[in-house]
N, C-alpha and C. Protein backbone atom coordinates (compact mmCIF):
# COMPACT_ATOMS: atom_id res chain seq x y z
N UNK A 1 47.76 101.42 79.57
CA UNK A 1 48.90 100.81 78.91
C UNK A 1 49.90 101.90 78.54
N UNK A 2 51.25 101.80 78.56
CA UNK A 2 52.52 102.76 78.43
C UNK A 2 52.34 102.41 77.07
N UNK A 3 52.38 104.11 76.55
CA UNK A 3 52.90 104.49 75.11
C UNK A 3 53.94 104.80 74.90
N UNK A 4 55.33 104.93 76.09
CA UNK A 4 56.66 105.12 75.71
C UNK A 4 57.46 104.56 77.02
N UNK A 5 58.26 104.05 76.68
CA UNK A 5 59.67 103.46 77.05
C UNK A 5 60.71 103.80 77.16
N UNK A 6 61.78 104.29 78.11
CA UNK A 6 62.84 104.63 78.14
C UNK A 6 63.72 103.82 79.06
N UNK A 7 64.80 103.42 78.85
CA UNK A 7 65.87 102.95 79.65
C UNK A 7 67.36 103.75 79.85
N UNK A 8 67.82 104.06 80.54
CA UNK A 8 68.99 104.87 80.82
C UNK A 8 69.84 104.11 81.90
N UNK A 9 71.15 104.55 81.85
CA UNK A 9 72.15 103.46 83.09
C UNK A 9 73.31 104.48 82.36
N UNK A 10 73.38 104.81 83.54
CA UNK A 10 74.67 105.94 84.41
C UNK A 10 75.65 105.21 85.33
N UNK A 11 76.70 104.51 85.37
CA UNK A 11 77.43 103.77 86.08
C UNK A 11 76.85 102.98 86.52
N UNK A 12 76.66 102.68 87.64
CA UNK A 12 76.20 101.59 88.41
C UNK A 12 74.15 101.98 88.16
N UNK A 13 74.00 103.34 88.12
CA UNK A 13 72.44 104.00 88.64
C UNK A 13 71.89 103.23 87.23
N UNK A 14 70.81 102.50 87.58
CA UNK A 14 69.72 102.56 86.13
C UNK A 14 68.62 103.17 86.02
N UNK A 15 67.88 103.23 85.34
CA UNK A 15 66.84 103.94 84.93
C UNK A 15 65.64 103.28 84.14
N UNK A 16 64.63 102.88 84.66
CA UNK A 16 63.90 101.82 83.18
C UNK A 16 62.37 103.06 83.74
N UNK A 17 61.59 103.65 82.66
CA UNK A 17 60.34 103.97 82.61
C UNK A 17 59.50 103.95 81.90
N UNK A 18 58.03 103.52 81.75
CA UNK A 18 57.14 103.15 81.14
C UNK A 18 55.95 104.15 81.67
N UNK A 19 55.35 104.84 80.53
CA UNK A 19 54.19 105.57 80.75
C UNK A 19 53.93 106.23 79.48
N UNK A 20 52.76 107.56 80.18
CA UNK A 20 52.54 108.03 78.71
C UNK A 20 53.89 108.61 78.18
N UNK A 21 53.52 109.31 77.18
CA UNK A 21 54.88 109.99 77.03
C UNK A 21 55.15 111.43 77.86
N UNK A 22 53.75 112.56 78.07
CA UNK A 22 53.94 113.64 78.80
C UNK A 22 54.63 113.17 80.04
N UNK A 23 54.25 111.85 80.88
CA UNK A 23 54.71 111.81 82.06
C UNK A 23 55.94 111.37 82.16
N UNK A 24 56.36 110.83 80.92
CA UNK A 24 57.75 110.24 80.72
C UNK A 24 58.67 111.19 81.03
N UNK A 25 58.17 112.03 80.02
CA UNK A 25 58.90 113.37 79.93
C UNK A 25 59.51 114.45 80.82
N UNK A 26 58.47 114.16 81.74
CA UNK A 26 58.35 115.10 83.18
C UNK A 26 59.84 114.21 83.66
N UNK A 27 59.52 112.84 84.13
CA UNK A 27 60.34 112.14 84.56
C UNK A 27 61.97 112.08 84.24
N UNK A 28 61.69 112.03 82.93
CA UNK A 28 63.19 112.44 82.67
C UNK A 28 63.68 112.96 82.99
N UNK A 29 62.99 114.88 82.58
CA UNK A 29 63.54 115.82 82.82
C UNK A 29 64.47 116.06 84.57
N UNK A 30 63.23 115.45 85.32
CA UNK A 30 63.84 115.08 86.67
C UNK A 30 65.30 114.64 86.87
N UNK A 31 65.34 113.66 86.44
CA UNK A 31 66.00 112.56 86.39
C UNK A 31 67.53 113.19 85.42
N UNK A 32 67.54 113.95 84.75
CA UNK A 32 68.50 114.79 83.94
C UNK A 32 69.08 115.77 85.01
N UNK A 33 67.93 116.21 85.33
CA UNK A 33 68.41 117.24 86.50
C UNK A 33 69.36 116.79 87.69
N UNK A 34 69.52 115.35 88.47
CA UNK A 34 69.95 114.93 89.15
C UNK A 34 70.61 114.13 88.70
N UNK A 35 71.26 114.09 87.57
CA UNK A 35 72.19 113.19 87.49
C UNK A 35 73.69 113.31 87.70
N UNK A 36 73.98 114.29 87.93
CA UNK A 36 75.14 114.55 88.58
C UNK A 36 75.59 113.99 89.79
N UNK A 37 74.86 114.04 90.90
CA UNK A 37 74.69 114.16 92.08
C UNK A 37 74.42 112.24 91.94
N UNK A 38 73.80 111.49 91.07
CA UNK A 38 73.44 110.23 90.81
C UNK A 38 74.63 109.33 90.51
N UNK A 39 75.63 109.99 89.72
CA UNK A 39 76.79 109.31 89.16
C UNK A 39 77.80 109.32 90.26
N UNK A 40 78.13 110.21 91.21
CA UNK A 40 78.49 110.47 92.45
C UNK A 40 78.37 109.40 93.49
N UNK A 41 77.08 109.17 93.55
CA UNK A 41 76.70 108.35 94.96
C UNK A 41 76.61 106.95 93.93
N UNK A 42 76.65 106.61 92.93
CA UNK A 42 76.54 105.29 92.00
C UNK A 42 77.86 105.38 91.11
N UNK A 43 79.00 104.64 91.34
CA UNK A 43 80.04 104.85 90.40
C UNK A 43 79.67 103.51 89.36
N UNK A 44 80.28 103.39 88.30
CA UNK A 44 80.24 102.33 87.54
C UNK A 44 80.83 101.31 87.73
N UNK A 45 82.44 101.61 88.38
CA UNK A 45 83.20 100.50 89.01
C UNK A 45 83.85 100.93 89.83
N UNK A 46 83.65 100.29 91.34
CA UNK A 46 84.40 100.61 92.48
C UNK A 46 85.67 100.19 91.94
N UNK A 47 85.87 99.13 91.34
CA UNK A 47 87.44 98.54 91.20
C UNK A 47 87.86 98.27 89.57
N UNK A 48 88.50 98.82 88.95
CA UNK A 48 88.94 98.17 87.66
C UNK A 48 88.66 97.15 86.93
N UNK A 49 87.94 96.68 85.94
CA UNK A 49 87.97 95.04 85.74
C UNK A 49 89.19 94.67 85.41
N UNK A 50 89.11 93.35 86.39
CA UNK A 50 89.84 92.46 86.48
C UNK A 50 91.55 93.20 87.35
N UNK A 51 91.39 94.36 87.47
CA UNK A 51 92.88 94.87 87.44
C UNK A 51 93.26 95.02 89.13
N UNK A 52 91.98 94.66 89.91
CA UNK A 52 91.95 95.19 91.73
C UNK A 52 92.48 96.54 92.09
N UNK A 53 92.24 97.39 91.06
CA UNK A 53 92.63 98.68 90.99
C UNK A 53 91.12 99.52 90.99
N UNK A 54 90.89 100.45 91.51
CA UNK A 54 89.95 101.17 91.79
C UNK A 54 89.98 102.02 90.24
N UNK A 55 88.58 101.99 89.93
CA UNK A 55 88.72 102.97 88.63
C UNK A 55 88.74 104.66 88.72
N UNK A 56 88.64 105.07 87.71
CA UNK A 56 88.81 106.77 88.53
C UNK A 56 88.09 107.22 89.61
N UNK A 57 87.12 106.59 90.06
CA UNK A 57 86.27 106.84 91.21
C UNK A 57 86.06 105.95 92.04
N UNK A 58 86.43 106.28 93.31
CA UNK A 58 86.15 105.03 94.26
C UNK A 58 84.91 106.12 95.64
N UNK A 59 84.96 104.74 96.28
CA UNK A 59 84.01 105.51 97.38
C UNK A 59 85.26 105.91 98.55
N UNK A 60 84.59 106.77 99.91
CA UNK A 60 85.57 107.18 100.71
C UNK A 60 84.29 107.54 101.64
N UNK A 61 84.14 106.14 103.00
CA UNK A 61 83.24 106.96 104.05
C UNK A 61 81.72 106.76 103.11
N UNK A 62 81.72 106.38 102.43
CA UNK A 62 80.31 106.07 101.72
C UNK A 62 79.62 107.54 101.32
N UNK A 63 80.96 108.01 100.78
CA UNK A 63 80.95 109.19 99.61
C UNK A 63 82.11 109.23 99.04
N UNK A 64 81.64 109.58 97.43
CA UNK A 64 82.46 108.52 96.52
C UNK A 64 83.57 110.16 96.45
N UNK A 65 84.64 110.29 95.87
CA UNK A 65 85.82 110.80 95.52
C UNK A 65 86.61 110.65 94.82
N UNK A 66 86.87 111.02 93.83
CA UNK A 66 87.84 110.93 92.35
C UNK A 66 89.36 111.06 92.97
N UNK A 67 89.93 109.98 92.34
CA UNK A 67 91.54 110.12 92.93
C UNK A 67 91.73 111.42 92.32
N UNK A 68 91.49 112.14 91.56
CA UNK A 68 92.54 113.20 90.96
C UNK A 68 91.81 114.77 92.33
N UNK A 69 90.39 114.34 92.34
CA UNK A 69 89.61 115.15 93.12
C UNK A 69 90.63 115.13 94.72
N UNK A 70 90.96 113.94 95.06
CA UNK A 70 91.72 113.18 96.32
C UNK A 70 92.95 114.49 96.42
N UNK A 71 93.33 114.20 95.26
CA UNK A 71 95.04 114.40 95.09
C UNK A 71 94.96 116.30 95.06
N UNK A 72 94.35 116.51 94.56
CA UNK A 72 93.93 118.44 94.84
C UNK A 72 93.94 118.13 95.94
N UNK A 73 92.65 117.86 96.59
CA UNK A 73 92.34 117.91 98.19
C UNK A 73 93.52 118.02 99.56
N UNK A 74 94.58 117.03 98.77
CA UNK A 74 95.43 117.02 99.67
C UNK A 74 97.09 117.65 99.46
N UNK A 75 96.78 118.27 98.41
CA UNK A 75 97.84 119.26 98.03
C UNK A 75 99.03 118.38 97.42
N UNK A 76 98.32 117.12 96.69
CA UNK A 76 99.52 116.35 95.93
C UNK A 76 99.64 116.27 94.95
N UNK A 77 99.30 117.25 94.02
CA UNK A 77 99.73 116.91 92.51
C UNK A 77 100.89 117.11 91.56
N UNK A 78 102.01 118.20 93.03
CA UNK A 78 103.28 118.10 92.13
C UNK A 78 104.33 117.59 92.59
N UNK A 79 104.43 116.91 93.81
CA UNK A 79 105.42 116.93 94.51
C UNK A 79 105.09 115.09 94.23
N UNK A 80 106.26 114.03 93.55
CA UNK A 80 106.02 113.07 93.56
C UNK A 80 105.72 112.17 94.38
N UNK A 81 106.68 112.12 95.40
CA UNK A 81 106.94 111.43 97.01
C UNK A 81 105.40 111.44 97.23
N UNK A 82 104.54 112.74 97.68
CA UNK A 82 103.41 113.16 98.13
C UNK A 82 102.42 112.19 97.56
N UNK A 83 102.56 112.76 96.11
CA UNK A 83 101.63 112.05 95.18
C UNK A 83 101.16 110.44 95.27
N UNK A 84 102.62 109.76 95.51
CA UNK A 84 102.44 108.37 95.59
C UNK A 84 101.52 107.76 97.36
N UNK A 85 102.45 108.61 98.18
CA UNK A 85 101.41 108.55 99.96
C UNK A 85 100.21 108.67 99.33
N UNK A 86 99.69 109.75 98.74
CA UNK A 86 98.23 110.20 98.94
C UNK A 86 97.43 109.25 97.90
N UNK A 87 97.80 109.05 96.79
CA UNK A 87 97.25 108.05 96.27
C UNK A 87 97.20 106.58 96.95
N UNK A 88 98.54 105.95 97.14
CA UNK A 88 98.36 105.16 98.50
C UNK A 88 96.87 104.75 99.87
N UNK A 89 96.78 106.24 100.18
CA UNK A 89 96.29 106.28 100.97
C UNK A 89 94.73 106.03 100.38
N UNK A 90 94.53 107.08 99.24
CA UNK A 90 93.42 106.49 98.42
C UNK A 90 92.60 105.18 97.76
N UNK A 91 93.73 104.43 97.98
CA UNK A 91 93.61 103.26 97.26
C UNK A 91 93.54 101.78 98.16
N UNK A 92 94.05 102.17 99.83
CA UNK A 92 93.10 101.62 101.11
C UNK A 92 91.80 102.46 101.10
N UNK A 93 91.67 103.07 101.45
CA UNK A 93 90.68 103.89 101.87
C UNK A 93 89.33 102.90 100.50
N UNK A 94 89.34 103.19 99.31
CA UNK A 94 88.52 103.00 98.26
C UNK A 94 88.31 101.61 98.12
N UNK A 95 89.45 100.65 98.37
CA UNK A 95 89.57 99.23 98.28
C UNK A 95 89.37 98.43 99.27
N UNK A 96 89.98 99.27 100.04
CA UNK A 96 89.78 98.59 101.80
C UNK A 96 90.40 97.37 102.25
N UNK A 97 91.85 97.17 101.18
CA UNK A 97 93.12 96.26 101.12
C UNK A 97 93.81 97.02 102.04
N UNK A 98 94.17 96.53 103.00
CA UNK A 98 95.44 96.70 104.02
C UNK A 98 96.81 97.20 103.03
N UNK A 99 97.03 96.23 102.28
CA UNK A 99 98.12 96.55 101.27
C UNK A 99 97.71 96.76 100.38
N UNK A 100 98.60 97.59 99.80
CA UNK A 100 99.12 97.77 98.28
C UNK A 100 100.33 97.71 97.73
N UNK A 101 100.42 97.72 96.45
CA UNK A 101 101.26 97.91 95.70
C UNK A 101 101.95 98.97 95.08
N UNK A 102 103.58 99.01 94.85
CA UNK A 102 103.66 100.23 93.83
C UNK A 102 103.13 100.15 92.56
N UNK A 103 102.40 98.91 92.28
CA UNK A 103 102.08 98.70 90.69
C UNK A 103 100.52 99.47 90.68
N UNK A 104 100.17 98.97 91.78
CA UNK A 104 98.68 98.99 92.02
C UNK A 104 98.69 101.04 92.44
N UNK A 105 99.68 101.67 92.91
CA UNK A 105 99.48 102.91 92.75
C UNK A 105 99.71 103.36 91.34
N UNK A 106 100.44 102.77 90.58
CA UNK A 106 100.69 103.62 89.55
C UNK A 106 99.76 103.44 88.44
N UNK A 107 99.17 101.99 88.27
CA UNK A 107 98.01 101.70 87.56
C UNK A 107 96.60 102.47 88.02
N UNK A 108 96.80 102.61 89.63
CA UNK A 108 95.10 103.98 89.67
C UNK A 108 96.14 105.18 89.31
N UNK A 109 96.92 105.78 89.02
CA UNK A 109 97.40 106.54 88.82
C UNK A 109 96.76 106.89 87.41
N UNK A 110 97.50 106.09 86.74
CA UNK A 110 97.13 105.59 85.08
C UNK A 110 95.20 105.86 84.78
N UNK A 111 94.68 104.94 85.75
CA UNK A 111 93.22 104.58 85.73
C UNK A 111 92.87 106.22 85.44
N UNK A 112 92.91 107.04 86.46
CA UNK A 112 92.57 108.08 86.80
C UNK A 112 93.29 109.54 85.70
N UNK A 113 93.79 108.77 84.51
CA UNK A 113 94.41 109.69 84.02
C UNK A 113 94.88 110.91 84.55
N UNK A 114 96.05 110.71 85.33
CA UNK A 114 96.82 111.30 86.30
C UNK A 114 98.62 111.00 85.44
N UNK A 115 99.19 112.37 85.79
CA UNK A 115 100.82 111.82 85.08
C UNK A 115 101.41 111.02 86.02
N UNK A 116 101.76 110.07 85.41
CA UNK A 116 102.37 109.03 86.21
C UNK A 116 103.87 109.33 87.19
N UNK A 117 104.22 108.41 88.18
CA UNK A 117 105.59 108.89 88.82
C UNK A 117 106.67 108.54 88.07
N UNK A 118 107.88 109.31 87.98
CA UNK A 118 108.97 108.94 87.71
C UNK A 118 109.55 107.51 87.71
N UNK A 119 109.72 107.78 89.49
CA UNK A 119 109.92 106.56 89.93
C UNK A 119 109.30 105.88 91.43
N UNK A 120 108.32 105.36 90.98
CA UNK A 120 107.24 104.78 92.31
C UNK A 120 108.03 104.15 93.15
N UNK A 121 108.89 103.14 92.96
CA UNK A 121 109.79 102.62 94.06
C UNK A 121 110.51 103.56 95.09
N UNK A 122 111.10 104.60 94.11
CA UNK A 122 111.76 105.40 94.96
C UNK A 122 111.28 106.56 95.70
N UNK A 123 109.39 106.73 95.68
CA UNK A 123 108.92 106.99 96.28
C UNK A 123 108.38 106.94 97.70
N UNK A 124 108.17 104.92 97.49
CA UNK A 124 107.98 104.30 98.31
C UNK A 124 109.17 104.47 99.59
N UNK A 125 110.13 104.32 98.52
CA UNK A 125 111.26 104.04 99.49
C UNK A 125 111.56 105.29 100.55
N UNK A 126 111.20 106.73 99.71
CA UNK A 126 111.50 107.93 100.65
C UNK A 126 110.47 108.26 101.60
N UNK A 127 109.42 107.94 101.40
CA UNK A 127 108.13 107.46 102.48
C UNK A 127 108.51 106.45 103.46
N UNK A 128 109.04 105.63 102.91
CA UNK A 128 108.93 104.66 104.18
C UNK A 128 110.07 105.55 104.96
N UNK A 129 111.35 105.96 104.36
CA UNK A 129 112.67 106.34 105.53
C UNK A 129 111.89 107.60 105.88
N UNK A 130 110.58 108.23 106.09
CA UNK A 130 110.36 109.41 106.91
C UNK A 130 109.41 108.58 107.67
N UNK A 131 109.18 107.59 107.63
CA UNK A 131 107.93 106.91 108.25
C UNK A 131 106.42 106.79 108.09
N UNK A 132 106.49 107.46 107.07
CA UNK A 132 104.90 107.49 106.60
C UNK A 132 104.56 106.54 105.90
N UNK A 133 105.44 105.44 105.31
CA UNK A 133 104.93 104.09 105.04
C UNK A 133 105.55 102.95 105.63
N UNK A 134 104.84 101.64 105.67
CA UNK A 134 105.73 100.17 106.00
C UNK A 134 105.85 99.26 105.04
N UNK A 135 106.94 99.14 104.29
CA UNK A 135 106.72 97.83 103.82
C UNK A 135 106.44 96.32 104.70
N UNK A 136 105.66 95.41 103.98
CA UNK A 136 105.22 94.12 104.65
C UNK A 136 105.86 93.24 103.48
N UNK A 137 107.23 93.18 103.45
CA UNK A 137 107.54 92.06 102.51
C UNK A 137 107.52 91.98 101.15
N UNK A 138 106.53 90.38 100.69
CA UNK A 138 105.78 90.85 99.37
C UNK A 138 104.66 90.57 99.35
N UNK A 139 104.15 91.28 100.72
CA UNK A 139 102.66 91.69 100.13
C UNK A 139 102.52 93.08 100.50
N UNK A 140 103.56 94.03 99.59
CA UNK A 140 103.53 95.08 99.51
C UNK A 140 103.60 96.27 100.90
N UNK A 141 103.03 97.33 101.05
CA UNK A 141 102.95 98.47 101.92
C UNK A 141 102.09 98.86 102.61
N UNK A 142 102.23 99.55 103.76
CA UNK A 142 100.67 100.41 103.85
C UNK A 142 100.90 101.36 104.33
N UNK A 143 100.29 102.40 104.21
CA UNK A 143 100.53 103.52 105.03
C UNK A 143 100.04 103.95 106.27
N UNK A 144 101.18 104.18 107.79
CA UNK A 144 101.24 104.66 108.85
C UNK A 144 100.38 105.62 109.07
N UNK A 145 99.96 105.61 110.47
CA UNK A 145 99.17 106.93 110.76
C UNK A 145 99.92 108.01 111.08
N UNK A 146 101.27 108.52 111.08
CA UNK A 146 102.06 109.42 110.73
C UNK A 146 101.65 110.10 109.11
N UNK A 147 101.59 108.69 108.39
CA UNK A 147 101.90 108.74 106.77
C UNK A 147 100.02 109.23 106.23
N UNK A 148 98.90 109.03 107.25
CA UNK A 148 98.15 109.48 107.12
C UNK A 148 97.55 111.06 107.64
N UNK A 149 98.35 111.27 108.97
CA UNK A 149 98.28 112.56 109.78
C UNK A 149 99.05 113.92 108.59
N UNK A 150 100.25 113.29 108.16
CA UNK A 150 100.79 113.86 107.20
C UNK A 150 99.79 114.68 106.20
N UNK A 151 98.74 113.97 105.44
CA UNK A 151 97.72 114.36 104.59
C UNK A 151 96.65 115.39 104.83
N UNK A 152 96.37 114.92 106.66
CA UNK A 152 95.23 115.10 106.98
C UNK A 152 94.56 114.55 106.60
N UNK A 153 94.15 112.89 106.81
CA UNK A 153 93.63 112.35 105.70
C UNK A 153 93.45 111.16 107.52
């Protein structure tokens, strides 16, 4: 019969163990050790509640990637225009919506505690006149494989 109990939940990862306590212990310790690497491959929320916005971590290729982690990666964190493509691009990629929004970039923007754009429209707008994005009306944008080659992405 288990003399100790532990439950743990790391984003999405849970944890429930029952045993003695030395072996508990062992277990944990394990289990402490890898939790880095656990919260990574288990995010808490692929998407925002309620918001269809990816929370600071989405997956990419079925390995997960932090928009702000994204936005280093691809050399966009000061140049606005950039910033909005690459997040863009992040936010198919993580959601796997054809479209998006400028609302829906600036809210994972927000999500991801990232400084927000000036002006997202007029981001959009200087993306699309180089070709690296399309608008579709109103159901928003997506970004070109120009607008993705651009990234390396």
């Amino acid at each position: 019969m288990a003399d100790a109990k532990i439950e743990i939940k790391v984003g999405a990862f849970s944890f429930i163990g029952e045993g003695t306590e030395t072996w508990l212990s062992g277990e944990l310790d394990k289990l402490l050790a890898k939790l880095p690497e656990l919260v990574e491959i288990a995010p808490q929320d692929e998407v925002g509640e309620g918001t269809g916005v990816p929370a600071a971590n989405g997956k990419k290729n079925g390995k997960l990637g932090s928009l702000p982690n994204f936005l280093k990666e691809k050399n966009a964190t000061t140049n606005q225009v950039k910033k909005f493509l690459a997040t863009a691009v992040w936010l198919h990629d993580t959601t796997g919506k054809e479209r998006v929004t400028t609302g829906e970039v600036s809210k994972a923007l927000k999500n991801s505690s990232q400084n927000k754009l000036t002006n997202p429209s007029d981001a959009l707008n200087q993306n699309v006149g180089k070709g690296l994005a399309e608008k579709d009306g109103d159901n928003g944008f997506f970004v070109t494989g120009p607008g993705r080659e651009s990234l390396g992405a």
